[in-house]
C-alpha atoms as a PDB file:
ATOM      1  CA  UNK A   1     -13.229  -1.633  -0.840  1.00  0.00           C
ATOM      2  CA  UNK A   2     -15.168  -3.142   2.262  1.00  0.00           C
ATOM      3  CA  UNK A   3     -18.180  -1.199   4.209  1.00  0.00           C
ATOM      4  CA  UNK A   4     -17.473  -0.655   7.791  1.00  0.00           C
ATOM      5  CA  UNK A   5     -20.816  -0.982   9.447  1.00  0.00           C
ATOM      6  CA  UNK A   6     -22.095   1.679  11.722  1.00  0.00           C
ATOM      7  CA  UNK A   7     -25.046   2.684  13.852  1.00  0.00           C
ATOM      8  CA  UNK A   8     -27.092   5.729  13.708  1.00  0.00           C
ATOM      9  CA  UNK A   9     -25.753   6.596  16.702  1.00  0.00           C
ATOM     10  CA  UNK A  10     -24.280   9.846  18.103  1.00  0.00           C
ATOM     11  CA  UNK A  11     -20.978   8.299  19.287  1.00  0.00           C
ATOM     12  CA  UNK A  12     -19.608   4.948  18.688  1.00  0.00           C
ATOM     13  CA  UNK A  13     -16.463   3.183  18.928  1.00  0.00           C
ATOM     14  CA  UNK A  14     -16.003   0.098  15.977  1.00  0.00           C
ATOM     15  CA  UNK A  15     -13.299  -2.724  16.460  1.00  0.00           C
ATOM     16  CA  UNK A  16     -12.047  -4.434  13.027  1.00  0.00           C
ATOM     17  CA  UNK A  17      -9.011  -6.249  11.620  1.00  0.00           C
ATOM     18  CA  UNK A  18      -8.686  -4.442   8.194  1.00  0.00           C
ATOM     19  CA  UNK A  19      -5.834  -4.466   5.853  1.00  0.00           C
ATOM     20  CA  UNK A  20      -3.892  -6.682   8.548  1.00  0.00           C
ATOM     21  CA  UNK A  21      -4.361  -4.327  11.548  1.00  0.00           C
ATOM     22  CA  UNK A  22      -6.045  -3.807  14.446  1.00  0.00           C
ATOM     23  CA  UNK A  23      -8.043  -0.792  14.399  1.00  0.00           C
ATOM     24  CA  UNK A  24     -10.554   1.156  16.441  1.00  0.00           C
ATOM     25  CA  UNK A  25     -12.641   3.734  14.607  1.00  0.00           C
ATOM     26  CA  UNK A  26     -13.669   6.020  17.575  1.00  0.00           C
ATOM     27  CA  UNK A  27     -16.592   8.272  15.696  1.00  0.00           C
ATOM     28  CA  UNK A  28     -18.295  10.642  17.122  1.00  0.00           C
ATOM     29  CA  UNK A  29     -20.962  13.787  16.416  1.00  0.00           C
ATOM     30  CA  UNK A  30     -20.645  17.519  17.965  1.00  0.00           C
ATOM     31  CA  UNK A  31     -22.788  20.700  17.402  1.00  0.00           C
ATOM     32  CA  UNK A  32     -20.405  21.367  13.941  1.00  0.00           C
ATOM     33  CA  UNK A  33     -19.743  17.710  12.494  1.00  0.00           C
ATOM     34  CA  UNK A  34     -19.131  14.572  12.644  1.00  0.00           C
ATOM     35  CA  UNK A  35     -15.542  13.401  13.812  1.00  0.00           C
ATOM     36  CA  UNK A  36     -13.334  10.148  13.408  1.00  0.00           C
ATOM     37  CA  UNK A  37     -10.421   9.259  14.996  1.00  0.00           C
ATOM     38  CA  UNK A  38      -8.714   5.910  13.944  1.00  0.00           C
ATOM     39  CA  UNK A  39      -6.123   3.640  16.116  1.00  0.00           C
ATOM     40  CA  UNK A  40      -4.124   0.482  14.944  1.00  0.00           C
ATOM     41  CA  UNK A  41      -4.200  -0.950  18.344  1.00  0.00           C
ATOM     42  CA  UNK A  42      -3.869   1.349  20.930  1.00  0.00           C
ATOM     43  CA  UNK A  43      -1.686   3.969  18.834  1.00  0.00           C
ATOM     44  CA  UNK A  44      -3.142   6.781  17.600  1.00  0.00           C
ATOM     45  CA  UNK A  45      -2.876   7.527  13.655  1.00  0.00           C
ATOM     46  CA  UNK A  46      -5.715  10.218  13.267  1.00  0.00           C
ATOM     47  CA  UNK A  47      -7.659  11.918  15.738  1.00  0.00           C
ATOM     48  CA  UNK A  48     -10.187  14.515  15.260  1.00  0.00           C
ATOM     49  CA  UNK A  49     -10.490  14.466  11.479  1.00  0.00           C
ATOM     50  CA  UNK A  50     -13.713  15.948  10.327  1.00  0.00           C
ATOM     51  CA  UNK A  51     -15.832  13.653   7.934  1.00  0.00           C
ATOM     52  CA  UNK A  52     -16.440  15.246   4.701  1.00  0.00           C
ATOM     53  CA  UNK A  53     -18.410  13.483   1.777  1.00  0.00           C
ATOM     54  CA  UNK A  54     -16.047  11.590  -0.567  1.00  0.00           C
ATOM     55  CA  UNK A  55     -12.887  13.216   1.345  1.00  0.00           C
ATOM     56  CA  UNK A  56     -10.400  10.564   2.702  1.00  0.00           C
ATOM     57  CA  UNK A  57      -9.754  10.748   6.318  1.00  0.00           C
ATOM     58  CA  UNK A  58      -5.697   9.008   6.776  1.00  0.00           C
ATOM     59  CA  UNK A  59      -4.887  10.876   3.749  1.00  0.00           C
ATOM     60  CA  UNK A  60      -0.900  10.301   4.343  1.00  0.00           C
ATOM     61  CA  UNK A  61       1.198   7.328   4.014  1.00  0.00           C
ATOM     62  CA  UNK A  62       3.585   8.763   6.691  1.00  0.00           C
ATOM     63  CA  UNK A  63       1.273   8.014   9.308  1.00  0.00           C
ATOM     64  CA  UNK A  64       2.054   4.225   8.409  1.00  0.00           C
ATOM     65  CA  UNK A  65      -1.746   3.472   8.020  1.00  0.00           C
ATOM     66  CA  UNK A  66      -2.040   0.492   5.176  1.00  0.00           C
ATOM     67  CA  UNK A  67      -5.460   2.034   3.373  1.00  0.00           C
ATOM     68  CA  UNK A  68      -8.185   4.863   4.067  1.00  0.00           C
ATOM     69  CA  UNK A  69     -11.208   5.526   4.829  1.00  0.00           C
ATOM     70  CA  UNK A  70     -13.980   7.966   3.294  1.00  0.00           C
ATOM     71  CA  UNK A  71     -17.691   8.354   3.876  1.00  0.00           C
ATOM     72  CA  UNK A  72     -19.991   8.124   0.649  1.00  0.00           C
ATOM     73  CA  UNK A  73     -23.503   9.363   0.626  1.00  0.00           C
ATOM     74  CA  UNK A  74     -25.647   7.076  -1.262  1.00  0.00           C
ATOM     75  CA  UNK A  75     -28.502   9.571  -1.642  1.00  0.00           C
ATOM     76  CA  UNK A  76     -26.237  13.194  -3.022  1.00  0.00           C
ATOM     77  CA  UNK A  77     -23.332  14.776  -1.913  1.00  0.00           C
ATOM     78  CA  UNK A  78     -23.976  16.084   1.907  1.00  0.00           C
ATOM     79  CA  UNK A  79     -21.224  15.205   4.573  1.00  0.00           C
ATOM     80  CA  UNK A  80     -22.348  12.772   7.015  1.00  0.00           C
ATOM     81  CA  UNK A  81     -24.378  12.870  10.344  1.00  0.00           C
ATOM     82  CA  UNK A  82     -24.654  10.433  12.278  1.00  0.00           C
ATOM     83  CA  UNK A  83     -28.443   9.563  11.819  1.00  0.00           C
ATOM     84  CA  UNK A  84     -28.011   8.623   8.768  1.00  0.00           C
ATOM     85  CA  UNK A  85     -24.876   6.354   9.454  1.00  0.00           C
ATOM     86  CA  UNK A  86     -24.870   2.812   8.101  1.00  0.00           C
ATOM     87  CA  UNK A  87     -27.753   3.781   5.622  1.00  0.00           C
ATOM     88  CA  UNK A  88     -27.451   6.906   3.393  1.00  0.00           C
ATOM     89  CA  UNK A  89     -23.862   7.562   5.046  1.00  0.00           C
ATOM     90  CA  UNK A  90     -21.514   4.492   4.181  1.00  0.00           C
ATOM     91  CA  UNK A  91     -17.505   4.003   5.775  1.00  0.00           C
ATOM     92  CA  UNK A  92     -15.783   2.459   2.895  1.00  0.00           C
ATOM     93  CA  UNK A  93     -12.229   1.273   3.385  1.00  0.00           C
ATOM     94  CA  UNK A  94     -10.085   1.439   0.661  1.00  0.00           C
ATOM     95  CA  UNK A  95      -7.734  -1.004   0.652  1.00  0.00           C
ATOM     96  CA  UNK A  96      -4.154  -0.316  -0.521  1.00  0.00           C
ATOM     97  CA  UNK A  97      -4.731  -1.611  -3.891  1.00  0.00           C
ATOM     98  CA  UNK A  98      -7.503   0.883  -4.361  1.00  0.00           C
ATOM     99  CA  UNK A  99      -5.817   4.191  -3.783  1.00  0.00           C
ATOM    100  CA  UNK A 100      -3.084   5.913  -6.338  1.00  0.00           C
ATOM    101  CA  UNK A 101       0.098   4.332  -6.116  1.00  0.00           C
ATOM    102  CA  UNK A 102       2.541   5.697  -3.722  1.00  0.00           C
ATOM    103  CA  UNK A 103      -0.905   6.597  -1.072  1.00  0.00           C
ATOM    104  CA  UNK A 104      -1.900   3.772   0.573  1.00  0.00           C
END
């Protein structure tokens, strides 16, 4: 598992090399949630995926996505907003190896 780092910011776009790809985590808040889309260079896998506490956001190995994400919130159970990301609202990447076999 590795920590993506974010800001509290209301939209942000993060550039990393995780799990051997390229991605772009484009994450962003409306009136109703907070939102993630994720590219492995400049395809899409996900867009528009609501983030939920604990709830992984790739979710299918279809997609051809080596790992996950989910948000964890250090302080309870609440879904994320974006003031509190990169503090109480942590983007973990699970690596392969760290989901159930046959998901990641």
């Amino acid at each position: 598992m590795l920590i993506v780092p974010l800001q509290p910011v209301p939209n942000q776009s993060v550039q990393c090399q995780l799990g051997g790809q390229a991605c772009t985590l484009n994450i962003y808040q409306y009136a109703y949630g907070l939102f993630v889309d994720v590219l492995v260079g400049t395809t899409a896998i996900i867009s528009g995926v609501i983030a939920e506490n604990a709830n992984r956001i790739v979710r299918s190995l279809y997609l051809g996505f080596v790992g996950d994400f989910v948000f964890q919130d250090t302080q309870g159970t609440d879904d994320p907003v974006y003031t509190g990301l990169g503090t109480r609202f942590q983007l973990v990447y699970l690596e392969a190896a760290d989901l159930p076999a046959g998901e990641g």
